[in-house]
Protein backbone atom coordinates (compact mmCIF):
# COMPACT_ATOMS: atom_id res chain seq x y z
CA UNK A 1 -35.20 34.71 63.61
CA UNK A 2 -35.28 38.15 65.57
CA UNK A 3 -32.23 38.81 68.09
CA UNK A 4 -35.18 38.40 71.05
CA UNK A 5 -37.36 35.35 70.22
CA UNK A 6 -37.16 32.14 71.31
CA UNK A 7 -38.84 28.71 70.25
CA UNK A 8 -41.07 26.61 72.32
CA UNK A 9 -40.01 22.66 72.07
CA UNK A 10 -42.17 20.32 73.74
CA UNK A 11 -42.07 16.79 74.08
CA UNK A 12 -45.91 15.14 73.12
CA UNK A 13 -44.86 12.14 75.32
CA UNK A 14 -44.33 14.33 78.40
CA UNK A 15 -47.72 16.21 78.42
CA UNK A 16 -50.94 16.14 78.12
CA UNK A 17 -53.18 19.30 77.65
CA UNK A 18 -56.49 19.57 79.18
CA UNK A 19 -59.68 22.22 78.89
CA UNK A 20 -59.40 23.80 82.56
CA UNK A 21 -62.15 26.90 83.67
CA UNK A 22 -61.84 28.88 86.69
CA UNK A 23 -65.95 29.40 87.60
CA UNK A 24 -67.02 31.72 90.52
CA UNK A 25 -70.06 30.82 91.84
CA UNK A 26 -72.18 33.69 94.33
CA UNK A 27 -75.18 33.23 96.25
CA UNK A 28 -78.24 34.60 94.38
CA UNK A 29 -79.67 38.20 95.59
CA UNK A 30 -82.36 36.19 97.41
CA UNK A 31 -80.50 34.51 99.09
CA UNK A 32 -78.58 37.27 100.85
CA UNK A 33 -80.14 38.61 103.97
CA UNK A 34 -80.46 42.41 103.34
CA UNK A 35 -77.06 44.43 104.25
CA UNK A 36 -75.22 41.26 103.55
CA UNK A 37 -72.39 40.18 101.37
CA UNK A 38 -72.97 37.55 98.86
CA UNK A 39 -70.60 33.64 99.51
CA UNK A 40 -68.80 33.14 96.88
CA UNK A 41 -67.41 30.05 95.68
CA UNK A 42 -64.36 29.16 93.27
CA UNK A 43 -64.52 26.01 91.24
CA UNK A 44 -62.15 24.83 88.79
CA UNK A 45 -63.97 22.83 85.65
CA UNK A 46 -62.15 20.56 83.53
CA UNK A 47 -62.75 18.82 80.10
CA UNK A 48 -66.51 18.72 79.16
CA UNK A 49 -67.41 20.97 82.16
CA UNK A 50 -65.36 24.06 80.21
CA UNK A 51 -68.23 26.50 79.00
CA UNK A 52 -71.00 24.54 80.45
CA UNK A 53 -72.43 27.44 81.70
CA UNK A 54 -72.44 31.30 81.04
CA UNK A 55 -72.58 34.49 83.49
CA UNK A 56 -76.15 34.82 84.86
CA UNK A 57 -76.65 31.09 84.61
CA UNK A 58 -78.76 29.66 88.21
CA UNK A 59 -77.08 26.30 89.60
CA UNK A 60 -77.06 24.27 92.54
CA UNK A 61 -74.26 22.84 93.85
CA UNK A 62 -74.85 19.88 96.00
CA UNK A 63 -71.31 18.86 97.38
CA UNK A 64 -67.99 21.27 97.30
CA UNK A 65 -64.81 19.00 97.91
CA UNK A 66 -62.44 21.58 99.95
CA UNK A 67 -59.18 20.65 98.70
CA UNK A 68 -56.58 23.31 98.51
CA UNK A 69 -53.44 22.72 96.47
């Protein structure tokens, strides 16, 4: 073993990976009265919702749950 590595040890009973995506939502150009700046909106996907979409994708989102950790 090299004089500066180390070794990860993890216990499987202690945790439990997930699939987590960070997602930026932003109004469409459309949308945006002219002059304006676009809303944006962070989400955070988990599990099946991970690479649901891709970058140019159109969505509605119907209810945003403001919870701030």
């Amino acid at each position: 073993m090299a004089k500066n590595s180390m070794t990860l040890v993890y216990n499987q009973c202690l945790y439990k990976f997930a699939d987590k995506q960070i997602v930026r939502l932003q109004e469409t150009p459309d949308q945006i009265p002219e002059g304006g700046t676009p809303h944006t909106v962070s989400l955070l996907m988990h599990d099946k919702l991970v690479d649901a979409g891709k970058p140019g994708d159109r969505d509605e989102v119907r209810h945003l749950r403001n919870h701030v950790v």
